[in-house]
N, C-alpha and C. Protein backbone atom coordinates (compact mmCIF):
# COMPACT_ATOMS: atom_id res chain seq x y z
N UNK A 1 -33.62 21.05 -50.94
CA UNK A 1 -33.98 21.99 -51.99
C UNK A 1 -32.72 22.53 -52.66
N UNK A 2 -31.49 22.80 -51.48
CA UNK A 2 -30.44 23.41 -52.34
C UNK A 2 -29.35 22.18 -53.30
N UNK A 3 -29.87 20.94 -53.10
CA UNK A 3 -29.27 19.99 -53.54
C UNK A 3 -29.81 20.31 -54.97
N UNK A 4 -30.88 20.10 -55.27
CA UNK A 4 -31.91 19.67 -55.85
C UNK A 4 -31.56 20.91 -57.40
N UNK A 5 -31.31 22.33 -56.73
CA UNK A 5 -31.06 23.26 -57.31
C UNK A 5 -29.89 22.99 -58.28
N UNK A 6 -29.18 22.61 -57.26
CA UNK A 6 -27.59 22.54 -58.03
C UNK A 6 -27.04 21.79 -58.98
N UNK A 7 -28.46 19.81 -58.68
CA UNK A 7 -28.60 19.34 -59.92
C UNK A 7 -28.78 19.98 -61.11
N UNK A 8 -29.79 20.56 -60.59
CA UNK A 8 -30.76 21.11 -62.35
C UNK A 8 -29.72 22.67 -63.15
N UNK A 9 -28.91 22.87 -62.07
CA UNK A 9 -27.70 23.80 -62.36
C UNK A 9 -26.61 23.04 -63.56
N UNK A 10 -26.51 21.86 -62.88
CA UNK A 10 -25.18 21.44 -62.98
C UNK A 10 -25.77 20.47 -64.70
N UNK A 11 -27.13 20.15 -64.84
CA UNK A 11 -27.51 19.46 -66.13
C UNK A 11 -27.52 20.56 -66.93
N UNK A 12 -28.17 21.83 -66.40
CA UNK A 12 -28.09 23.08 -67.59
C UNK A 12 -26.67 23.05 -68.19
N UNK A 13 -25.78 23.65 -67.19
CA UNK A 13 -24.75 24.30 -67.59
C UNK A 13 -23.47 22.58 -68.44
N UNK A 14 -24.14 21.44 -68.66
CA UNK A 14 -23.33 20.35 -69.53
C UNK A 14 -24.10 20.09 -70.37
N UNK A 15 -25.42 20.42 -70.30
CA UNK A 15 -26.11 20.02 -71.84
C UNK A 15 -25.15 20.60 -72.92
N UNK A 16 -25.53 19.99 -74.43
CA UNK A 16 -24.56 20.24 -75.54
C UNK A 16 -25.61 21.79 -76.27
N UNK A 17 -23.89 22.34 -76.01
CA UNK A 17 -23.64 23.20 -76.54
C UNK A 17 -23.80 24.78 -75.55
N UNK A 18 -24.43 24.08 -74.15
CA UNK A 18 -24.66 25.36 -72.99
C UNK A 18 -23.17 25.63 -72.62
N UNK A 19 -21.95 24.82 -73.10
CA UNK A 19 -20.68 24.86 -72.16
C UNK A 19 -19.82 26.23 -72.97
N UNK A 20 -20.29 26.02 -74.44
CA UNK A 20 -19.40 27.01 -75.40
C UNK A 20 -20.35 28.36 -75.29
N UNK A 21 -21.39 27.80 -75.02
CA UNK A 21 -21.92 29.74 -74.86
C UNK A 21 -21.76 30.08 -73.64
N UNK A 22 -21.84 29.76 -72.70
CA UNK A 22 -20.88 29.92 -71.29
C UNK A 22 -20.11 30.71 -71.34
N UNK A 23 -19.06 30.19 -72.12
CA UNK A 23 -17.58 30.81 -72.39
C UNK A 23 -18.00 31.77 -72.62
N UNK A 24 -18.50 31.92 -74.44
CA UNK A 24 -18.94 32.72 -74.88
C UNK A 24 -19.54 33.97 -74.35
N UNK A 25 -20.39 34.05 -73.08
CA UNK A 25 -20.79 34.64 -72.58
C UNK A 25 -19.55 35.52 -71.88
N UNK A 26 -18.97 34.71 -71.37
CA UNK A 26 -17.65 35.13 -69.86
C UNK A 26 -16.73 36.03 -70.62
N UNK A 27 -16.51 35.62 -72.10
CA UNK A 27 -15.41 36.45 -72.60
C UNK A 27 -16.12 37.20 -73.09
N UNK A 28 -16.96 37.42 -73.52
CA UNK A 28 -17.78 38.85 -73.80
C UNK A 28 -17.94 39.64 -73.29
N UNK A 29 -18.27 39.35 -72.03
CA UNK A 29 -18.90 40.41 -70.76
C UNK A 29 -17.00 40.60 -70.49
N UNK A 30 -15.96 39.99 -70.53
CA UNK A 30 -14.29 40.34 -70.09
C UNK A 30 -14.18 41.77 -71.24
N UNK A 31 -14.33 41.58 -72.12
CA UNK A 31 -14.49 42.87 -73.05
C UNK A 31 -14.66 44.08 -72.59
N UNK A 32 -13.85 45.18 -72.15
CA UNK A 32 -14.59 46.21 -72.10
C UNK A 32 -15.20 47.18 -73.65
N UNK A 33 -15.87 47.44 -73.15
CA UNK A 33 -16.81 48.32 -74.28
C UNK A 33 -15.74 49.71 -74.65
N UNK A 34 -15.58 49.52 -75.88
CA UNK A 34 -15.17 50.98 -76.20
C UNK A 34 -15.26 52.01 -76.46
N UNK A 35 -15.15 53.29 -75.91
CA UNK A 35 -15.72 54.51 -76.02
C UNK A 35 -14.98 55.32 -76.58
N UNK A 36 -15.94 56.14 -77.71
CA UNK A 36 -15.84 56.58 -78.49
C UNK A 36 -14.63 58.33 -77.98
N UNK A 37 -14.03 58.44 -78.80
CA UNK A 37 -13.30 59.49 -78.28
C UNK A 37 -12.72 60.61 -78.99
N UNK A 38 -13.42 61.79 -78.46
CA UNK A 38 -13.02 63.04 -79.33
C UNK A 38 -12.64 64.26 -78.52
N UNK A 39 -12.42 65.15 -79.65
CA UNK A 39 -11.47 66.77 -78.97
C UNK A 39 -12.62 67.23 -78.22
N UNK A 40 -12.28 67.92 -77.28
CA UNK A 40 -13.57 68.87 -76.80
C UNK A 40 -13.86 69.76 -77.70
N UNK A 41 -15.39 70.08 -78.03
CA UNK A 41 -15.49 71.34 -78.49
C UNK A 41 -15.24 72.80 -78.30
N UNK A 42 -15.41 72.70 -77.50
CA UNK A 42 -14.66 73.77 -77.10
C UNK A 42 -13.51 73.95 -75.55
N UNK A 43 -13.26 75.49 -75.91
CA UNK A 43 -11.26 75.16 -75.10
C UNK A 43 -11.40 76.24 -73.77
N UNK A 44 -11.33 76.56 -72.66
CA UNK A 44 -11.41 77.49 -72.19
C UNK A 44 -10.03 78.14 -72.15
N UNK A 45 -9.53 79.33 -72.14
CA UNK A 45 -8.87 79.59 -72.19
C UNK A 45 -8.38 81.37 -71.56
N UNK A 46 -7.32 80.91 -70.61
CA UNK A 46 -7.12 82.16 -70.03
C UNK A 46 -5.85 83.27 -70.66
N UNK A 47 -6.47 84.48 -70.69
CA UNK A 47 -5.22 85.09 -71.85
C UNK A 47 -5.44 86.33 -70.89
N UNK A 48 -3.72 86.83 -71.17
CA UNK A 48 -3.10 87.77 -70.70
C UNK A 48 -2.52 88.89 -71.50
N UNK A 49 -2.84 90.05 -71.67
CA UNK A 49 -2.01 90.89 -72.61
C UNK A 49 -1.92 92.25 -71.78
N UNK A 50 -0.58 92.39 -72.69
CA UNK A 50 0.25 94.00 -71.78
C UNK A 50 0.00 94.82 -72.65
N UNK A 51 -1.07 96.11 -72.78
CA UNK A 51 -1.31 96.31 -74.27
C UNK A 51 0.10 97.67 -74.16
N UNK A 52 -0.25 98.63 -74.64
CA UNK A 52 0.65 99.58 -74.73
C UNK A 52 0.42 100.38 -74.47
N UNK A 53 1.10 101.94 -74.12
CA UNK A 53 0.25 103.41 -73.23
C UNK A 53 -0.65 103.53 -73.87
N UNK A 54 -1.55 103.91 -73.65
CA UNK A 54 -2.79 104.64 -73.84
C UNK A 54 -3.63 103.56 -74.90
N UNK A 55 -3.83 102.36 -75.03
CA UNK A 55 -4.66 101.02 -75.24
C UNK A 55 -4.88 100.42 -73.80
N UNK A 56 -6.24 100.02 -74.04
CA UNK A 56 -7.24 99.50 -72.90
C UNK A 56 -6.76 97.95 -74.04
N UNK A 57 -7.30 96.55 -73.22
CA UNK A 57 -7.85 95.41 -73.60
C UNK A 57 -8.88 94.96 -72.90
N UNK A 58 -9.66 94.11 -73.90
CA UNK A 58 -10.85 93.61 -73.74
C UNK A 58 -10.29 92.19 -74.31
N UNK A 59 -11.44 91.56 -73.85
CA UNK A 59 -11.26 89.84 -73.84
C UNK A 59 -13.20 89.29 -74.58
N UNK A 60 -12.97 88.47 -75.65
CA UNK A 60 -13.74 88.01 -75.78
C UNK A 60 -14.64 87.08 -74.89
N UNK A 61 -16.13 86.86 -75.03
CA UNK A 61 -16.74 85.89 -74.22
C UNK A 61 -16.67 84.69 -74.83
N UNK A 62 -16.53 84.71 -75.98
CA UNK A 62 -16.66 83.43 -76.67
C UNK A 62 -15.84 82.39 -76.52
N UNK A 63 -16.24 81.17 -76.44
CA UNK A 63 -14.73 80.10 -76.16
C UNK A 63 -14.20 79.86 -77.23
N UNK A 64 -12.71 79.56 -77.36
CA UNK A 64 -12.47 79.29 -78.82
C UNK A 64 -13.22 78.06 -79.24
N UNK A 65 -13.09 77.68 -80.44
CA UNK A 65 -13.97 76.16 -81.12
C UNK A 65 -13.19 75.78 -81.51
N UNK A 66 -13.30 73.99 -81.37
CA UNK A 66 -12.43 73.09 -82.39
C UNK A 66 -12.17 73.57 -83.65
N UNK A 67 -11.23 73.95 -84.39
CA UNK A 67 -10.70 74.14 -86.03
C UNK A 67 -10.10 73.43 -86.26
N UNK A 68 -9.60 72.31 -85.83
CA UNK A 68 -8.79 71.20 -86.06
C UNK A 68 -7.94 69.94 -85.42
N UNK A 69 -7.48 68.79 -85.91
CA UNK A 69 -7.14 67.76 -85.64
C UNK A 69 -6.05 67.31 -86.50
N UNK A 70 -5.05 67.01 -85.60
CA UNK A 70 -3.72 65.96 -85.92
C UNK A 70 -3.47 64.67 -85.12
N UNK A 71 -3.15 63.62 -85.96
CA UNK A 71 -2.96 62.36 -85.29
C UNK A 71 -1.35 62.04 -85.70
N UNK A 72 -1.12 61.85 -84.32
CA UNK A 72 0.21 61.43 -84.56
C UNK A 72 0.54 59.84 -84.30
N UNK A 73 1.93 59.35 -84.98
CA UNK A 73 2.25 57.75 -84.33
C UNK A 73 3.22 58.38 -83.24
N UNK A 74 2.78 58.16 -82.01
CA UNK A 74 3.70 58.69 -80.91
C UNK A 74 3.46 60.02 -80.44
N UNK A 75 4.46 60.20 -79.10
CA UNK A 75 4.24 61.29 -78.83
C UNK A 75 4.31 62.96 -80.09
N UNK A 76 3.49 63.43 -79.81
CA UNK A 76 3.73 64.90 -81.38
C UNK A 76 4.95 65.40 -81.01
N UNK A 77 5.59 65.47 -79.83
CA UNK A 77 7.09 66.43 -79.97
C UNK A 77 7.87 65.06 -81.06
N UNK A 78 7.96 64.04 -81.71
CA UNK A 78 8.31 63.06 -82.52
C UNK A 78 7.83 63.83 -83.97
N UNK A 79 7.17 64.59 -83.90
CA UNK A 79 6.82 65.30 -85.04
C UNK A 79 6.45 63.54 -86.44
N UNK A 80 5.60 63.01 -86.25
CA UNK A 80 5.31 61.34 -86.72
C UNK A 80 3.57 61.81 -87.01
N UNK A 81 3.43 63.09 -87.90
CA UNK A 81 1.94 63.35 -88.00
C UNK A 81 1.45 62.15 -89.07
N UNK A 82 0.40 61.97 -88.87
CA UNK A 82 -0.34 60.86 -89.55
C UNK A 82 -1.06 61.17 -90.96
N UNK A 83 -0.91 61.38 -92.06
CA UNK A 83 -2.35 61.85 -93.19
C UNK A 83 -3.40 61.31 -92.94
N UNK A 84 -4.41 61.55 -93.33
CA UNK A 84 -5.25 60.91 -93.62
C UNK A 84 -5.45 60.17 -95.08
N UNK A 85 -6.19 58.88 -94.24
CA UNK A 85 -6.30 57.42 -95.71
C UNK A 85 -7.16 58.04 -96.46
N UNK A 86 -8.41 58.83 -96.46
CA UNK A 86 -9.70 58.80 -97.31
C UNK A 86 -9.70 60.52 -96.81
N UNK A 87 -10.39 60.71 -98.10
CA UNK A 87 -10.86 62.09 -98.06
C UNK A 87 -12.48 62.43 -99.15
N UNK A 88 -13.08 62.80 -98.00
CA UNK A 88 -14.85 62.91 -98.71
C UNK A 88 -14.96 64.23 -98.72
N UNK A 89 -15.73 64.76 -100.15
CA UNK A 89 -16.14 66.27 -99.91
C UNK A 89 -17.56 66.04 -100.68
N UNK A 90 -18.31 66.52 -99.94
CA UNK A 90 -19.93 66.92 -100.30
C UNK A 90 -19.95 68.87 -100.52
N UNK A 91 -21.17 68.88 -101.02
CA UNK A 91 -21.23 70.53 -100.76
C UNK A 91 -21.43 71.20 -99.21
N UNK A 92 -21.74 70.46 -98.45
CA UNK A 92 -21.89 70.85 -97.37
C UNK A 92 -20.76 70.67 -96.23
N UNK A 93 -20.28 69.31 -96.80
CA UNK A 93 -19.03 68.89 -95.72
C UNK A 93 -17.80 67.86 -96.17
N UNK A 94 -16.74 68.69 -95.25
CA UNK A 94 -15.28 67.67 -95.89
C UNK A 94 -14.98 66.56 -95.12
N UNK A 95 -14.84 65.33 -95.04
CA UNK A 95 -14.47 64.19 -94.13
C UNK A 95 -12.96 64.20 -94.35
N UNK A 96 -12.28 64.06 -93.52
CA UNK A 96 -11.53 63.02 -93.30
C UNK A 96 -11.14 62.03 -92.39
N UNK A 97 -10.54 60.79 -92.84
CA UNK A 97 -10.60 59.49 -91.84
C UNK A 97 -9.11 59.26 -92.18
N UNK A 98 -8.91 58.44 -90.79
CA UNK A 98 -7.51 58.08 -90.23
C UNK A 98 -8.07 56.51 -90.36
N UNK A 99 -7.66 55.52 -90.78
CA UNK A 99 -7.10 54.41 -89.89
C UNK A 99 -5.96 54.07 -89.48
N UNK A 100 -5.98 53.43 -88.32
CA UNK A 100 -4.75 53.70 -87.32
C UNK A 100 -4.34 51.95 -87.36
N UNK A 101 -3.09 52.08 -87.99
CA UNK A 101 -2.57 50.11 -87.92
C UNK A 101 -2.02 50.33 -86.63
N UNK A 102 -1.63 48.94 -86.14
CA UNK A 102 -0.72 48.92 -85.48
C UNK A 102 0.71 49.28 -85.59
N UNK A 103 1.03 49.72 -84.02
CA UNK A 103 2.16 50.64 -84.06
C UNK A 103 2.84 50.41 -82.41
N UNK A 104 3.76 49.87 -82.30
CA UNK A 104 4.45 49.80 -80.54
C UNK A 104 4.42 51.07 -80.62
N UNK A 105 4.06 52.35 -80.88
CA UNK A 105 4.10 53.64 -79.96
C UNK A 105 2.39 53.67 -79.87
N UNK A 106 1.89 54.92 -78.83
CA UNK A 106 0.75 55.07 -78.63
C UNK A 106 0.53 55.82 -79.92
N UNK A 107 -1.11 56.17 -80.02
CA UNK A 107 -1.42 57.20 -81.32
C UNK A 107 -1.77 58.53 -80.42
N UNK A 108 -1.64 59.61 -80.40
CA UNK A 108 -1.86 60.91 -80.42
C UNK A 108 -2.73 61.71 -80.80
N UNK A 109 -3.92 62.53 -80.44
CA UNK A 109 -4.43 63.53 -81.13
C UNK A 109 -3.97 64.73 -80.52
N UNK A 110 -3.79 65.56 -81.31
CA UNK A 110 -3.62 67.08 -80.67
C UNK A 110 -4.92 67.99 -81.05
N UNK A 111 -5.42 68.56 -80.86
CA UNK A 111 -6.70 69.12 -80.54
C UNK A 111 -6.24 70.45 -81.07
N UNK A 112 -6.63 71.70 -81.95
CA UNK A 112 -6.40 73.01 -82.81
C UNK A 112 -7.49 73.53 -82.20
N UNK A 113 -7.85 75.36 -81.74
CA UNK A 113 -9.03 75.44 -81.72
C UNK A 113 -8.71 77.04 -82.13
N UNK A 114 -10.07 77.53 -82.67
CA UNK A 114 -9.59 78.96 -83.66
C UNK A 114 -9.27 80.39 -82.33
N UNK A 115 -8.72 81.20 -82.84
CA UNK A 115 -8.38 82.23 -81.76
C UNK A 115 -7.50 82.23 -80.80
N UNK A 116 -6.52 80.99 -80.51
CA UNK A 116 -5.85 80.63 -79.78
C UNK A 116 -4.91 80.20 -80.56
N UNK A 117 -3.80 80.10 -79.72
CA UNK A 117 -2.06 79.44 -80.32
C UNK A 117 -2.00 78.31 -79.14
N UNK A 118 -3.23 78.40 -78.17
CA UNK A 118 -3.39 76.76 -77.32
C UNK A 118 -3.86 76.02 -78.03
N UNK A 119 -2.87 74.06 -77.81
CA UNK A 119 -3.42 73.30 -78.21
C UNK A 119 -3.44 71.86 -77.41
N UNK A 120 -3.86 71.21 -77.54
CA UNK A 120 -4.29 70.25 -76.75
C UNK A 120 -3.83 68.88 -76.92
N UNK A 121 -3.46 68.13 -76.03
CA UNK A 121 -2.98 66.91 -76.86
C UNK A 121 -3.32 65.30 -75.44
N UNK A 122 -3.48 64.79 -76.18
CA UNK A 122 -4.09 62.90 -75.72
C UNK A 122 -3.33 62.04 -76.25
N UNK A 123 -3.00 60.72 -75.82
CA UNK A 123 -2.98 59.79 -75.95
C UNK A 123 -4.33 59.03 -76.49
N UNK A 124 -4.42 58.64 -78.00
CA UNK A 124 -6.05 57.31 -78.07
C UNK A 124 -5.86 56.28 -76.85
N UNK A 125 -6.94 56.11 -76.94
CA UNK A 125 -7.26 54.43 -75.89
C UNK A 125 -6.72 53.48 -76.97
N UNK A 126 -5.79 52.20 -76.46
CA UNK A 126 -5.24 51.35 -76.77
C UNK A 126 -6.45 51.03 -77.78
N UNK A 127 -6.02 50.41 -78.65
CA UNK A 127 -7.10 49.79 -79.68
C UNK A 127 -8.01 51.01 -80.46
N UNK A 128 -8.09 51.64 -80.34
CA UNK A 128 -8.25 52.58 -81.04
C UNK A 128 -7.94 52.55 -82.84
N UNK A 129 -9.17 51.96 -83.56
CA UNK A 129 -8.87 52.12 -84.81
C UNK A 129 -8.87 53.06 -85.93
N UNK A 130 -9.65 53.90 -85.58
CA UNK A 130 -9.99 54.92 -86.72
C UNK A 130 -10.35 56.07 -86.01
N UNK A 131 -9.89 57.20 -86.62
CA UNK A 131 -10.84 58.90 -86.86
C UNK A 131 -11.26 59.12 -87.57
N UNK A 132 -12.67 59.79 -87.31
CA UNK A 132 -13.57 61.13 -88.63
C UNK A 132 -13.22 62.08 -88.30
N UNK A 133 -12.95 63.05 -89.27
CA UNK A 133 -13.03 64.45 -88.94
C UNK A 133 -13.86 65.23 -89.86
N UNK A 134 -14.87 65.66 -89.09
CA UNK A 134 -16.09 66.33 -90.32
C UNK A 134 -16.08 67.93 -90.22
N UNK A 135 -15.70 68.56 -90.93
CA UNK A 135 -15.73 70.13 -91.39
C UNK A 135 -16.77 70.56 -92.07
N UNK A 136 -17.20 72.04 -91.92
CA UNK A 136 -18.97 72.09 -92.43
C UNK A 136 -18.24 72.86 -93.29
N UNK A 137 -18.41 72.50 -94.53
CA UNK A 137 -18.02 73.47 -95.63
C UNK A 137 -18.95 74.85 -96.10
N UNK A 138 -20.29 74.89 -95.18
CA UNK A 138 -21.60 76.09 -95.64
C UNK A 138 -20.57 77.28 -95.11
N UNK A 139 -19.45 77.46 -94.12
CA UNK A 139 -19.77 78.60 -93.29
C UNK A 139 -18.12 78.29 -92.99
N UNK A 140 -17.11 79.38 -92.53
CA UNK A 140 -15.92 79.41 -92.23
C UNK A 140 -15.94 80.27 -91.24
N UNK A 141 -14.51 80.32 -90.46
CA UNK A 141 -13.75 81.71 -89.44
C UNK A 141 -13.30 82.71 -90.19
N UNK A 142 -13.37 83.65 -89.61
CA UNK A 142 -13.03 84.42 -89.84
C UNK A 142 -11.48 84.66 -89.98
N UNK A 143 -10.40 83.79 -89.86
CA UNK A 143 -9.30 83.50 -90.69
C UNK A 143 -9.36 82.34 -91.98
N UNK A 144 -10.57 81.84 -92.26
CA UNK A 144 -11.40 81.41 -93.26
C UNK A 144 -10.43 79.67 -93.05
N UNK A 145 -10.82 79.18 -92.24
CA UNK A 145 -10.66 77.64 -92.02
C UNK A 145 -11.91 77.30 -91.75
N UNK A 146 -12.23 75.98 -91.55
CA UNK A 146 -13.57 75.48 -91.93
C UNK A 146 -13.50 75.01 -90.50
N UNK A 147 -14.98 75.61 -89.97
CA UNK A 147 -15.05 74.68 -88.72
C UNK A 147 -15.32 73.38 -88.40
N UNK A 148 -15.08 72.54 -87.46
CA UNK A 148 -15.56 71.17 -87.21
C UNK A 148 -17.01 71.01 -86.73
N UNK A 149 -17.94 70.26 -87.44
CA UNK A 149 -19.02 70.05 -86.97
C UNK A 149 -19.15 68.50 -85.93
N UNK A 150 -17.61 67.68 -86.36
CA UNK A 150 -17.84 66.57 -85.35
C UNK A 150 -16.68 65.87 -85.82
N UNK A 151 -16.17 65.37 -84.36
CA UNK A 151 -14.80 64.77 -84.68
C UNK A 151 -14.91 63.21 -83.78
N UNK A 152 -14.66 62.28 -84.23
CA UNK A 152 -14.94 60.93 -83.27
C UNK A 152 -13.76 60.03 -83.26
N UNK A 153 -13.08 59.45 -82.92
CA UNK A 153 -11.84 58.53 -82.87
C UNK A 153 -12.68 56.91 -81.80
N UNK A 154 -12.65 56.01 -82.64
CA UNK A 154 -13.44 54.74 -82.33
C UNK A 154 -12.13 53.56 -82.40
């Protein structure tokens, strides 16, 4: 029976044209899948202040929120910030997109978030071609920058 198997194995896998999807198959599945990659929305953040005689402090509950994104070629202390290629504005929202060529340094995002002077910073995943950065133009902070409604790096 296990002979028998291995025939009807061995005629599948040489019939014409089962040998190139084979491959086809093997290097596909070698692919890893790429995942999509963005700032956190939000930052936790621990703060300390010495106020002065006779001032109390209080600490907000709120976490700060994404307000922004920089892509750099390389590490950001290289100060190598990236513009953006395309720029979309609707009434509701501003895009902008990065494509990222190739570059022997890694690409960089640094991560902005409102209420804080913390910022955040990554390395993209190798291959990494492009960023959106979508801002909701209905509604701002209260230092009047536009918040992010969604940021993706693919």
């Amino acid at each position: 029976m296990r002979a028998a198997a291995q025939k009807k194995l061995t005629r599948i896998a040489t019939a014409p044209g089962a040998r190139g999807a084979a491959v086809l198959a093997l290097a596909l599945a070698a692919v890893p899948a790429r995942a999509d990659f963005s700032c956190p929305d939000q930052l936790e953040v621990r703060q300390s202040a010495t106020p002065p005689a006779g001032w109390t402090v209080s600490y907000s509950e709120v976490p700060p929120r994404l307000s922004g994104v920089m892509i750099f070629d390389g590490q950001p202390s290289n100060k190598a910030s990236l513009k953006y290629d395309r720029r979309k504005s609707t009434a509701k929202e501003l895009i902008l997109i990065w494509t990222l060529r190739d570059s022997p340094r890694s690409h960089y995002v640094q991560c902005t978030y409102e209420r804080t002077t913390a910022i955040i910073t990554s390395a993209l995943p190798p291959g990494t071609a492009s960023c959106e950065l979508v801002f909701d133009r209905t509604t701002s902070y209260p230092s009047g920058a536009l918040p992010v409604k969604r940021m993706v790096c693919r």
